[in-house]
Protein backbone atom coordinates (compact mmCIF):
# COMPACT_ATOMS: atom_id res chain seq x y z
CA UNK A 1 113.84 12.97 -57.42
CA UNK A 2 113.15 9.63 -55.27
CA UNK A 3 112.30 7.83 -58.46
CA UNK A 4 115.16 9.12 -60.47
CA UNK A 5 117.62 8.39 -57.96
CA UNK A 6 116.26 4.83 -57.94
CA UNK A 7 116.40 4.30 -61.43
CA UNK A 8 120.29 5.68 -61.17
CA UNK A 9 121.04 2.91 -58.32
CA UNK A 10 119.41 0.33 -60.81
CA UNK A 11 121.56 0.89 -63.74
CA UNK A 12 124.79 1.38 -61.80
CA UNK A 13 123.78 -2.21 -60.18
CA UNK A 14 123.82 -3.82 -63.82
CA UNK A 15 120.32 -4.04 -63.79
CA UNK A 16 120.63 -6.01 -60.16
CA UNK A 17 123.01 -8.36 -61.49
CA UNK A 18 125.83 -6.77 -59.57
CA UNK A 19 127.18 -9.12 -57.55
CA UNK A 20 129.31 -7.27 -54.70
CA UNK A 21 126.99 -8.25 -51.12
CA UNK A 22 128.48 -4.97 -50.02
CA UNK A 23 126.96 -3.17 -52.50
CA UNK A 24 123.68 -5.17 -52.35
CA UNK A 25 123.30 -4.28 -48.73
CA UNK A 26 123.73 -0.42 -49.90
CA UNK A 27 120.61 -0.88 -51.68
CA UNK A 28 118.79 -2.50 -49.15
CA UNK A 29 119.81 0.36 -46.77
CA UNK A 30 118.75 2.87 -49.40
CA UNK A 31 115.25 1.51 -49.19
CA UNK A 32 115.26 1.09 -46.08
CA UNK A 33 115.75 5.22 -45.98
CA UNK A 34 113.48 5.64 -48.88
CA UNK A 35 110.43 3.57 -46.22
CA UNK A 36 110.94 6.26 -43.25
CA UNK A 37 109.20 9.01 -46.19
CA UNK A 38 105.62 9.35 -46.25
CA UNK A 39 106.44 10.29 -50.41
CA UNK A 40 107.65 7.05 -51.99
CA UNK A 41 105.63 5.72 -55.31
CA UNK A 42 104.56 2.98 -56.12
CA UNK A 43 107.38 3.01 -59.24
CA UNK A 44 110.35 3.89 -57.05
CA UNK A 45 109.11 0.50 -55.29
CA UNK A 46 108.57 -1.39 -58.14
CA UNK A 47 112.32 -0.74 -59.88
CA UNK A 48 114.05 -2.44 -56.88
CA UNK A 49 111.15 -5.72 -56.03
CA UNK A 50 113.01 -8.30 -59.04
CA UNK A 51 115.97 -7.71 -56.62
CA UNK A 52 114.13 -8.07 -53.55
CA UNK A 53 112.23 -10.94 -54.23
CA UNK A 54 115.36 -12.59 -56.07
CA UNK A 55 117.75 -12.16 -52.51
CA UNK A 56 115.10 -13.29 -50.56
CA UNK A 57 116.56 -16.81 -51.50
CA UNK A 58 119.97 -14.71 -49.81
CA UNK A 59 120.78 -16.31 -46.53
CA UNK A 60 122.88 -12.96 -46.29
CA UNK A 61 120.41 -10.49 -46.90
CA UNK A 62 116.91 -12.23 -46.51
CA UNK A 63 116.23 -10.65 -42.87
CA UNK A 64 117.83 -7.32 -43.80
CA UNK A 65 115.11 -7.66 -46.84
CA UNK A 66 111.94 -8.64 -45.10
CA UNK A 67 111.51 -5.65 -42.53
CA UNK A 68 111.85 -3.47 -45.36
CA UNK A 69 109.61 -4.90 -47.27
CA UNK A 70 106.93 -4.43 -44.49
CA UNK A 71 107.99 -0.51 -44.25
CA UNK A 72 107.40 -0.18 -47.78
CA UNK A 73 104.09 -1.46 -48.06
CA UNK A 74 102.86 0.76 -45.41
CA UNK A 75 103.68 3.28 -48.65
CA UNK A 76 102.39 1.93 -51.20
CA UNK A 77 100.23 -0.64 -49.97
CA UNK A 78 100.53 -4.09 -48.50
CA UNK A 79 98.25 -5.67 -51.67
CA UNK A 80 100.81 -3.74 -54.28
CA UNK A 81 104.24 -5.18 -52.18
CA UNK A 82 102.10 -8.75 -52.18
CA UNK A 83 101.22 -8.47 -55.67
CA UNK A 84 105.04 -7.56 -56.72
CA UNK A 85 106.41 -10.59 -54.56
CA UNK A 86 103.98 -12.84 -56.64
CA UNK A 87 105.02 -11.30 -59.94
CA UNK A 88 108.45 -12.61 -59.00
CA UNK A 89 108.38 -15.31 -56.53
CA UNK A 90 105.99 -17.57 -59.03
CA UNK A 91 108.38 -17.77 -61.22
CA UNK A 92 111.85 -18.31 -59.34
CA UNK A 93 114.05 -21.73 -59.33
CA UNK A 94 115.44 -21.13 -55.82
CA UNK A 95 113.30 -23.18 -53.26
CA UNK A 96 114.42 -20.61 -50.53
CA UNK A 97 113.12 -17.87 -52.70
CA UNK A 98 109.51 -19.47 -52.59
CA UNK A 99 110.24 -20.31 -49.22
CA UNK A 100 110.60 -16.87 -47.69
CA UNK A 101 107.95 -15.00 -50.47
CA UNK A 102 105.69 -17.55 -48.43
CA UNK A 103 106.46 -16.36 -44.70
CA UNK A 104 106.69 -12.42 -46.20
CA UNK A 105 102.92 -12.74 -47.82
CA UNK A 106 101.88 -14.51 -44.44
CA UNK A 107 103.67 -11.65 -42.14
CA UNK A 108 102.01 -9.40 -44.52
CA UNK A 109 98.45 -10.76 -43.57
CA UNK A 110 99.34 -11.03 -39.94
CA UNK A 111 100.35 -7.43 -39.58
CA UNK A 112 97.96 -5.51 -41.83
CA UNK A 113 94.97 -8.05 -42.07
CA UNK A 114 93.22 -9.88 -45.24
CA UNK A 115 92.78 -7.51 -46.96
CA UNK A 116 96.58 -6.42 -47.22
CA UNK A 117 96.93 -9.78 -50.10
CA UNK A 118 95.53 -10.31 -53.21
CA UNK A 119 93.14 -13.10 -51.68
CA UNK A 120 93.37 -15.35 -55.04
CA UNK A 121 96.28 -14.75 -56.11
CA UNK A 122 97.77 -15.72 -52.82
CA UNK A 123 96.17 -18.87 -52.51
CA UNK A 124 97.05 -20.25 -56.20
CA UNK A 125 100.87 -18.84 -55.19
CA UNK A 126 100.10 -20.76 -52.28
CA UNK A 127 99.28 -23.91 -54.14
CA UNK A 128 102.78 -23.69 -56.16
CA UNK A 129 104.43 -23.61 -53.20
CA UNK A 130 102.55 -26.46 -51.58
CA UNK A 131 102.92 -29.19 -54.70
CA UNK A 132 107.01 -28.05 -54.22
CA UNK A 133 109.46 -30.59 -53.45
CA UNK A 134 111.40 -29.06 -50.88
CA UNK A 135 109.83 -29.55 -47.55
CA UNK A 136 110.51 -26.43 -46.18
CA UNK A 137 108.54 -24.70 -49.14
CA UNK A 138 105.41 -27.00 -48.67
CA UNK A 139 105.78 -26.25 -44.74
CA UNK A 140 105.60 -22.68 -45.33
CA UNK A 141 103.00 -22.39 -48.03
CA UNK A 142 101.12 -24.41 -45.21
CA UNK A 143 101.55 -21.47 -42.86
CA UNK A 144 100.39 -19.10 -45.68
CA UNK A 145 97.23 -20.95 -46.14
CA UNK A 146 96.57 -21.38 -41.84
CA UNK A 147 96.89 -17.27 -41.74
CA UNK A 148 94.81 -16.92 -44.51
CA UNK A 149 92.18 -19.71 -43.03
CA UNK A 150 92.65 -17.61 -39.36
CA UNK A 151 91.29 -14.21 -41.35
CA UNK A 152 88.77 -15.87 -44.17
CA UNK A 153 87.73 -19.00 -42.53
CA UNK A 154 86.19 -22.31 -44.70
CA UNK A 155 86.17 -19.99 -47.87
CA UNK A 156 89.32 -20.81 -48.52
CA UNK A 157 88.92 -24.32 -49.36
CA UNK A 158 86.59 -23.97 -51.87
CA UNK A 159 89.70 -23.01 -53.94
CA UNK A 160 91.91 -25.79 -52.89
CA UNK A 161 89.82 -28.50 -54.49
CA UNK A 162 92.62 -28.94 -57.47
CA UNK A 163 95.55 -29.72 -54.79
CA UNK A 164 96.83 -32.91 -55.16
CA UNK A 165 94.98 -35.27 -52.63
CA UNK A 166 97.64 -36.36 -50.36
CA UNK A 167 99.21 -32.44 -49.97
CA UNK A 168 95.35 -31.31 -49.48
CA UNK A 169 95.10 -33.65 -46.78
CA UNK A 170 98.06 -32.06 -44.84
CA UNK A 171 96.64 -28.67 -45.43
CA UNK A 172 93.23 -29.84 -44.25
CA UNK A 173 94.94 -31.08 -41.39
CA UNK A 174 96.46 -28.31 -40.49
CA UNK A 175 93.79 -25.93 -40.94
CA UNK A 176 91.45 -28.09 -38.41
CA UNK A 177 93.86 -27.61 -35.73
CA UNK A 178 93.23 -23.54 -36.06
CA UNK A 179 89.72 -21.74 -35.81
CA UNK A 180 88.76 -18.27 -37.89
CA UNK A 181 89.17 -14.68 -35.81
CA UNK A 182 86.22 -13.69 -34.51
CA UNK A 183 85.01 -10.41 -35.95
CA UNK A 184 86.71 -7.50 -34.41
CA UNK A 185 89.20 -10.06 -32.70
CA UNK A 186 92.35 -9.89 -34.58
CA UNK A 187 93.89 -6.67 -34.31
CA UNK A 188 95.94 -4.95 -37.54
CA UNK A 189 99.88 -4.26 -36.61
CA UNK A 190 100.27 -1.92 -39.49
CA UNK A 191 98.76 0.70 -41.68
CA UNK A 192 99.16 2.39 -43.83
CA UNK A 193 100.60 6.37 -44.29
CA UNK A 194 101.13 9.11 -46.45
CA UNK A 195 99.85 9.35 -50.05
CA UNK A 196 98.49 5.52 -49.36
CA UNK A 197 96.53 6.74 -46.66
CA UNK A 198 94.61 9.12 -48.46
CA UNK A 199 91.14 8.17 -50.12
CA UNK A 200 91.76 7.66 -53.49
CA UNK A 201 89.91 9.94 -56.12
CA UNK A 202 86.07 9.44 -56.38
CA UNK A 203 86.26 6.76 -53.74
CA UNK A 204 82.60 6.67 -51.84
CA UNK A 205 83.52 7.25 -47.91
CA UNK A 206 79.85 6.54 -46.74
CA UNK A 207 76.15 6.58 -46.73
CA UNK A 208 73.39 9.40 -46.72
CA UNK A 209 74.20 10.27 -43.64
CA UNK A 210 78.09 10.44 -43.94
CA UNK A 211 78.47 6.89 -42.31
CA UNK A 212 80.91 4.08 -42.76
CA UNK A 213 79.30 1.99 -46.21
CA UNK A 214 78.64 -1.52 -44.57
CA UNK A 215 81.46 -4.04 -45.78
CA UNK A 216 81.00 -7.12 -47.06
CA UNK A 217 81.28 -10.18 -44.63
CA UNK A 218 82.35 -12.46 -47.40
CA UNK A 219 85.88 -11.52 -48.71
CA UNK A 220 85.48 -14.02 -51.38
CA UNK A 221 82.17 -12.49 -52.85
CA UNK A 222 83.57 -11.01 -56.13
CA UNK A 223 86.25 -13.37 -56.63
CA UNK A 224 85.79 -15.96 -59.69
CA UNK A 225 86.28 -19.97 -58.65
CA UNK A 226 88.68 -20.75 -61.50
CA UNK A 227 92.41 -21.72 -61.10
CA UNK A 228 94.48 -18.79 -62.22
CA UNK A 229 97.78 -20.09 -61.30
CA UNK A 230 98.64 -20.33 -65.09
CA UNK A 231 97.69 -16.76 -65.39
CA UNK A 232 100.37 -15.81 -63.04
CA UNK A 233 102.58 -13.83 -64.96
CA UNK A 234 104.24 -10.01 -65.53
CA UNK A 235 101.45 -8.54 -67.39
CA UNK A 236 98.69 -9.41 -64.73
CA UNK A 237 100.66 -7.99 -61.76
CA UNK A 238 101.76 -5.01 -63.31
């Protein structure tokens, strides 16, 4: 019923290109609803985040957009709201859009840790946001990469290497003014709830002995070194 009801909303907006801010607002409000459920999926989510992301660039809806964005991944994940933003915000004109997908992927990190972003993915979004011309889009795709530096520490440069030379040397500067978390230090704001919370189907929970499997220390481990920022497109964040 949640979905359908989304889908309705979608077509009677004109596909989002309805243009009445009274009416946008309605749909931000609906979602807003829809995030106090512990029953939303991931598809409900999805039909609504080319709107989202697009009126992020919205002076008049951006901070009515943003807190519900953070409700809603506490639904259906911080990683899949991160990865939707991405899908979107890589390919927008608006330098506001970029702008604010930047500060929404680094409140996302803040408030449910690391591992609530895509950790490549980020960083080459990251990158397109830092070789911008506006100087409020490189300023906050610098913030990005200091929260990301805060959680992964010096990993993070070894995929930075193909930054231009005079932006990298802003973002190195930056970085050196900040130092990594110690483990245990930084303490998660969010989590997640309902059907998200639940181990998914087959998942392995622990040991022999029913404990905790140990976690890897390096969050880069399994992550290839190659630039995918050309790869960036609707098929891989589906």
């Amino acid at each position: 019923m949640i979905e359908a009801s989304a889908k309705f909303v979608k077509a009677k907006m004109k596909d989002w290109k309805e243009s009445n801010i009274n009416l946008q607002k309605g749909i931000v409000s609906l979602y807003a609803c829809y995030a106090t459920l512990d029953n939303v999926g991931k598809r409900t989510v999805a039909a609504a985040m080319s709107f989202f992301v697009d009126k992020l660039g919205d002076v008049k809806l951006v901070n009515l957009i943003k807190p519900v964005l953070m409700d809603l991944a506490e639904l259906v994940t911080p990683k899949f709201i991160s990865n939707q933003i991405i899908k979107y915000a890589a390919t927008a004109k608006g330098p506001k859009i970029l702008q604010e997908s930047c500060v929404v992927l680094k409140d996302i990190c803040d408030e449910f840790g690391s591992s609530g972003v895509p950790l490549k993915e980020t960083i080459d979004y990251g990158k397109l946001a830092a070789a911008h011309t506006t100087p409020t889009v490189r300023q906050a795709a610098n913030a990005l990469f200091v929260e990301l530096y805060k959680h992964v520490g010096d990993g993070i440069r070894s995929f930075m290497t193909d930054i231009k030379e005079s932006t990298l040397k802003l973002i190195d500067a930056e970085l050196d003014k900040n130092t990594k978390y110690a483990k245990g230090e930084h303490e998660k704001k969010r989590t997640v709830r309902g059907a998200a919370a639940e181990p998914e189907p087959g998942a392995q929970t622990g040991g022999k002995k029913g404990k905790a499997a140990p976690v890897d220390d390096d969050p880069f481990a399994d992550l290839p070194r190659e630039n995918i920022s050309k790869k960036l497109n609707a098929k891989l964040m589906e």
